[in-house]
N, C-alpha and C. Protein backbone atom coordinates (compact mmCIF):
# COMPACT_ATOMS: atom_id res chain seq x y z
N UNK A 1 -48.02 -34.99 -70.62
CA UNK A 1 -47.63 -36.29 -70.10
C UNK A 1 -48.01 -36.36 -68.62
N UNK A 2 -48.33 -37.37 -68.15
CA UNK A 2 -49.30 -37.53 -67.07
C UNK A 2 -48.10 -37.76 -65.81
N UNK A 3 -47.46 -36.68 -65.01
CA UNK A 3 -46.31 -37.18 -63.82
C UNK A 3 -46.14 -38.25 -63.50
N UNK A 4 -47.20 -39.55 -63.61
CA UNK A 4 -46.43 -40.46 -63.36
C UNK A 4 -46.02 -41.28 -64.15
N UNK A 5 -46.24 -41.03 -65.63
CA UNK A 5 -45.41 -41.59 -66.88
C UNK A 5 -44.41 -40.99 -67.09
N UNK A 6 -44.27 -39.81 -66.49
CA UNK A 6 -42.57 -38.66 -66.50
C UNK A 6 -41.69 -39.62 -65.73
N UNK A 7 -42.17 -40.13 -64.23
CA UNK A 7 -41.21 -41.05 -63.41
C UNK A 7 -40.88 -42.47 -64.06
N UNK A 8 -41.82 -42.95 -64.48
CA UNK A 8 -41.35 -43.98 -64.79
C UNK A 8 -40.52 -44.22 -66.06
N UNK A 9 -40.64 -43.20 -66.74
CA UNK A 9 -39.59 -42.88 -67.98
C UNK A 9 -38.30 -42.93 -67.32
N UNK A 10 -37.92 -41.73 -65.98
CA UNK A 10 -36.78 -41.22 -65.91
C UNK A 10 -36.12 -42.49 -64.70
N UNK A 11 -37.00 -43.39 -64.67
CA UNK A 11 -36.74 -44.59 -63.63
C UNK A 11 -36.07 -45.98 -65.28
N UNK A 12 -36.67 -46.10 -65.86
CA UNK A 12 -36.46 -47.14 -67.06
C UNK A 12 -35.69 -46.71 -68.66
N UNK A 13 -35.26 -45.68 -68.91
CA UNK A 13 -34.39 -45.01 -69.38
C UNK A 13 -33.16 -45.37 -68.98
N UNK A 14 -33.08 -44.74 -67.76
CA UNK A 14 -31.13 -45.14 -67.35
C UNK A 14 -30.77 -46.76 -67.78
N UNK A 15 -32.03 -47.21 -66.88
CA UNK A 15 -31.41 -48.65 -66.49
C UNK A 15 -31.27 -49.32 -68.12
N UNK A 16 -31.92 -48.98 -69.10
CA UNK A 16 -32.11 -49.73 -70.20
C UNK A 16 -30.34 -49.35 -71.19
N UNK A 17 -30.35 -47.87 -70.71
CA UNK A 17 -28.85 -47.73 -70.81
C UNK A 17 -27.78 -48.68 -70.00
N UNK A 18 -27.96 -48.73 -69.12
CA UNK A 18 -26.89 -49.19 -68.30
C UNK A 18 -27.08 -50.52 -68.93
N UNK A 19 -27.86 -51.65 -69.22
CA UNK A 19 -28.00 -52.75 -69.50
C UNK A 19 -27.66 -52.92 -70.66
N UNK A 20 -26.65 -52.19 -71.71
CA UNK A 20 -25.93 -52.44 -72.66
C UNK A 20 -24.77 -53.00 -73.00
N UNK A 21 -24.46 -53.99 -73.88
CA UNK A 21 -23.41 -55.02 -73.92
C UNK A 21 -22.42 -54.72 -75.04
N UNK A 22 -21.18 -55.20 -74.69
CA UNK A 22 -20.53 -54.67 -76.31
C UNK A 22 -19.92 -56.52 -76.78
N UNK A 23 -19.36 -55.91 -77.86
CA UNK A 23 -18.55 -57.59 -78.52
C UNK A 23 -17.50 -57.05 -78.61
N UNK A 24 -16.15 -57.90 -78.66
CA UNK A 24 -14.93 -57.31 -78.48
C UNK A 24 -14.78 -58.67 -79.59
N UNK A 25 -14.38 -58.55 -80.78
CA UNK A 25 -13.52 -59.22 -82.42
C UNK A 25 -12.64 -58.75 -82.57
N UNK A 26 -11.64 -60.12 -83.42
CA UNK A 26 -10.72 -59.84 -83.91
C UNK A 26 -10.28 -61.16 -85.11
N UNK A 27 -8.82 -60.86 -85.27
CA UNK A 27 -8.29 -61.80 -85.65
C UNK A 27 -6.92 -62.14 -85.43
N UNK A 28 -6.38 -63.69 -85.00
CA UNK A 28 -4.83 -63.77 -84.63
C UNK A 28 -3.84 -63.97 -85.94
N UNK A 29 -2.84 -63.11 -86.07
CA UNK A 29 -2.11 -63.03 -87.09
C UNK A 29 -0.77 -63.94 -86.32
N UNK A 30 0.64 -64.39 -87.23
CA UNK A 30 1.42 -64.18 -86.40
C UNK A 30 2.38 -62.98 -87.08
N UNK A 31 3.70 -63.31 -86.99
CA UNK A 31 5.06 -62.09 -87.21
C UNK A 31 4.76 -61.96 -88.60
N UNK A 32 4.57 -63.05 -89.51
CA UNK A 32 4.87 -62.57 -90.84
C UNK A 32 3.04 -62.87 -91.88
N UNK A 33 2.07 -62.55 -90.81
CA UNK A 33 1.08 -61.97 -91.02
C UNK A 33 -0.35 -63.21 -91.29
N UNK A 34 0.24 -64.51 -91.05
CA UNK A 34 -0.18 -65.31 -91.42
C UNK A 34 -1.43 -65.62 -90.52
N UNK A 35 -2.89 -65.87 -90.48
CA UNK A 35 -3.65 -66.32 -89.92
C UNK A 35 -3.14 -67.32 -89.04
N UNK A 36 -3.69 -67.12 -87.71
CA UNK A 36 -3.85 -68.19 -86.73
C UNK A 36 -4.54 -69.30 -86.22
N UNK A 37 -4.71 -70.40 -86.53
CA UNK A 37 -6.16 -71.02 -85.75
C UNK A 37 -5.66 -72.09 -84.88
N UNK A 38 -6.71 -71.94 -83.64
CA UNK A 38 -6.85 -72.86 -82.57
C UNK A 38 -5.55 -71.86 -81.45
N UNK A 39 -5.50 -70.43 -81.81
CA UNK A 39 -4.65 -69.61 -80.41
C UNK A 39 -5.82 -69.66 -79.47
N UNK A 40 -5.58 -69.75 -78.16
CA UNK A 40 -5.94 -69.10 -77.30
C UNK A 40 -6.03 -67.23 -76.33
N UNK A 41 -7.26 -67.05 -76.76
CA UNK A 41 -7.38 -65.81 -76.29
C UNK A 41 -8.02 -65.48 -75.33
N UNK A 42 -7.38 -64.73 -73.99
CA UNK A 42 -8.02 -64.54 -73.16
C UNK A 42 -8.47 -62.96 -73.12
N UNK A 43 -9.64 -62.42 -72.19
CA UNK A 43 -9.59 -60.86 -71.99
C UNK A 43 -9.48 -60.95 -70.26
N UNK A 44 -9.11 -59.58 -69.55
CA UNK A 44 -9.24 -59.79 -68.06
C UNK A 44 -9.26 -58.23 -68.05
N UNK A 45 -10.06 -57.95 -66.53
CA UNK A 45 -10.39 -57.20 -66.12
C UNK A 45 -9.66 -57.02 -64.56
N UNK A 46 -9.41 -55.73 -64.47
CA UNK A 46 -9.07 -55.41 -62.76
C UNK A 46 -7.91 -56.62 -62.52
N UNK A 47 -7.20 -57.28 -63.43
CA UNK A 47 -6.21 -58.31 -63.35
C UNK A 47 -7.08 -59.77 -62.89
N UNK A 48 -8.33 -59.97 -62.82
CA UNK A 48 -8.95 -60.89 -62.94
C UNK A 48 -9.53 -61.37 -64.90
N UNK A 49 -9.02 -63.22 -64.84
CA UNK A 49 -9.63 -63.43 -65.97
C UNK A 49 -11.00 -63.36 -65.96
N UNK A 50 -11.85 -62.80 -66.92
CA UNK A 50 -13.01 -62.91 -67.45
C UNK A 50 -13.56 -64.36 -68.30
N UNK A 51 -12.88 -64.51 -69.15
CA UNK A 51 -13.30 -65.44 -70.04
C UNK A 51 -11.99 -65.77 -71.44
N UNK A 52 -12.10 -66.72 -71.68
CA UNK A 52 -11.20 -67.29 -72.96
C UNK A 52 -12.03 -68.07 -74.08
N UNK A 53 -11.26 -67.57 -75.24
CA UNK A 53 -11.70 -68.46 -76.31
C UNK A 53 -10.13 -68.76 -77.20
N UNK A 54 -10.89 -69.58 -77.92
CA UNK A 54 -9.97 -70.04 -78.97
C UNK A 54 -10.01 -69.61 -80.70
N UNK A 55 -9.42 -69.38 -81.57
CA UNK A 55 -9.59 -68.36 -82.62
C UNK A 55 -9.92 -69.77 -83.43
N UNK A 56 -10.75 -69.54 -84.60
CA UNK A 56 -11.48 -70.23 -85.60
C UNK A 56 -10.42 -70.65 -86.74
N UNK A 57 -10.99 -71.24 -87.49
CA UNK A 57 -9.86 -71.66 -88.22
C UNK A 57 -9.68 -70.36 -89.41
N UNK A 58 -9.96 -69.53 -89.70
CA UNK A 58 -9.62 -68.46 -90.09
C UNK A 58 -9.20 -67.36 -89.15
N UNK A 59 -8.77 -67.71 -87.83
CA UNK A 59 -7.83 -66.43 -86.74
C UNK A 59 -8.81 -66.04 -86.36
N UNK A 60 -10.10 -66.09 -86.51
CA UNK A 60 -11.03 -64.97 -85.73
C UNK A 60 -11.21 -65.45 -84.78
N UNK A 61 -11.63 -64.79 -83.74
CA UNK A 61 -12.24 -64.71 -82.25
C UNK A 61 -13.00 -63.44 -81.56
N UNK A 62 -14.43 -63.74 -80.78
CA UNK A 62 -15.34 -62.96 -80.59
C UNK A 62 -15.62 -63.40 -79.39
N UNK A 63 -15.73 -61.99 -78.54
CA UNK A 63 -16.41 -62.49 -76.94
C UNK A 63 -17.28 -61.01 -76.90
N UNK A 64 -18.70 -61.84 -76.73
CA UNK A 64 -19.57 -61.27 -76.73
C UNK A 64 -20.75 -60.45 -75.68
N UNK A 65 -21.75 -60.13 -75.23
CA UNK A 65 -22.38 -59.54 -73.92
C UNK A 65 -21.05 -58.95 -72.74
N UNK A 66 -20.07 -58.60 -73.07
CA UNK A 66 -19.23 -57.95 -72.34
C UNK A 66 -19.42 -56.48 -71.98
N UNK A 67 -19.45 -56.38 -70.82
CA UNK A 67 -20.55 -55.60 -69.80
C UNK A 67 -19.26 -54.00 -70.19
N UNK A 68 -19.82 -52.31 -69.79
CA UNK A 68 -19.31 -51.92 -70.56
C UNK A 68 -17.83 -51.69 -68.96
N UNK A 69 -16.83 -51.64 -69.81
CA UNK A 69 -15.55 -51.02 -68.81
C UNK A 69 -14.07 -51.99 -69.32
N UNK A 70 -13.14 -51.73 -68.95
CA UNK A 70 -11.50 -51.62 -69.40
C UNK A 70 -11.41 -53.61 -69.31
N UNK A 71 -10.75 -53.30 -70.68
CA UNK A 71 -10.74 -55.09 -70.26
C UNK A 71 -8.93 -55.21 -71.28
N UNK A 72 -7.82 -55.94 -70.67
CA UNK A 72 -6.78 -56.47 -71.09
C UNK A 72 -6.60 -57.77 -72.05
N UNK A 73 -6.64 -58.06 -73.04
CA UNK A 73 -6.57 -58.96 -73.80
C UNK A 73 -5.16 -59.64 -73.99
């Protein structure tokens, strides 16, 4: 491998790592197990909100490209 295709590997490697996203799903139940629709769900980070959605009419809810680290729902 030619040294300067070694650098540019070990230069575009990380970053392609680091530029990975996750999805955080679910679904809102309530006490006696029943699907939820139209809750509001928020996630937050560092005690700052991030973003909110609202659950589907089958309880689900999905927030998606969420960068990677600790998030409070």
């Amino acid at each position: 491998m030619n040294p300067i295709h070694f650098v540019v590997c070990l230069i575009l490697i990380p970053s392609a790592l680091l530029a990975q996203k996750g999805t955080l799903t679910g679904k809102v139940t309530d006490a006696s197990g029943a699907l939820v629709a139209g809750a509001e769900i928020a996630i937050s980070t560092h005690g700052k909100r991030v973003v909110a959605t609202v659950s589907g009419s089958e309880g689900t809810y999905s927030f998606s490209s969420l960068s990677h680290g600790d998030y409070t729902l």
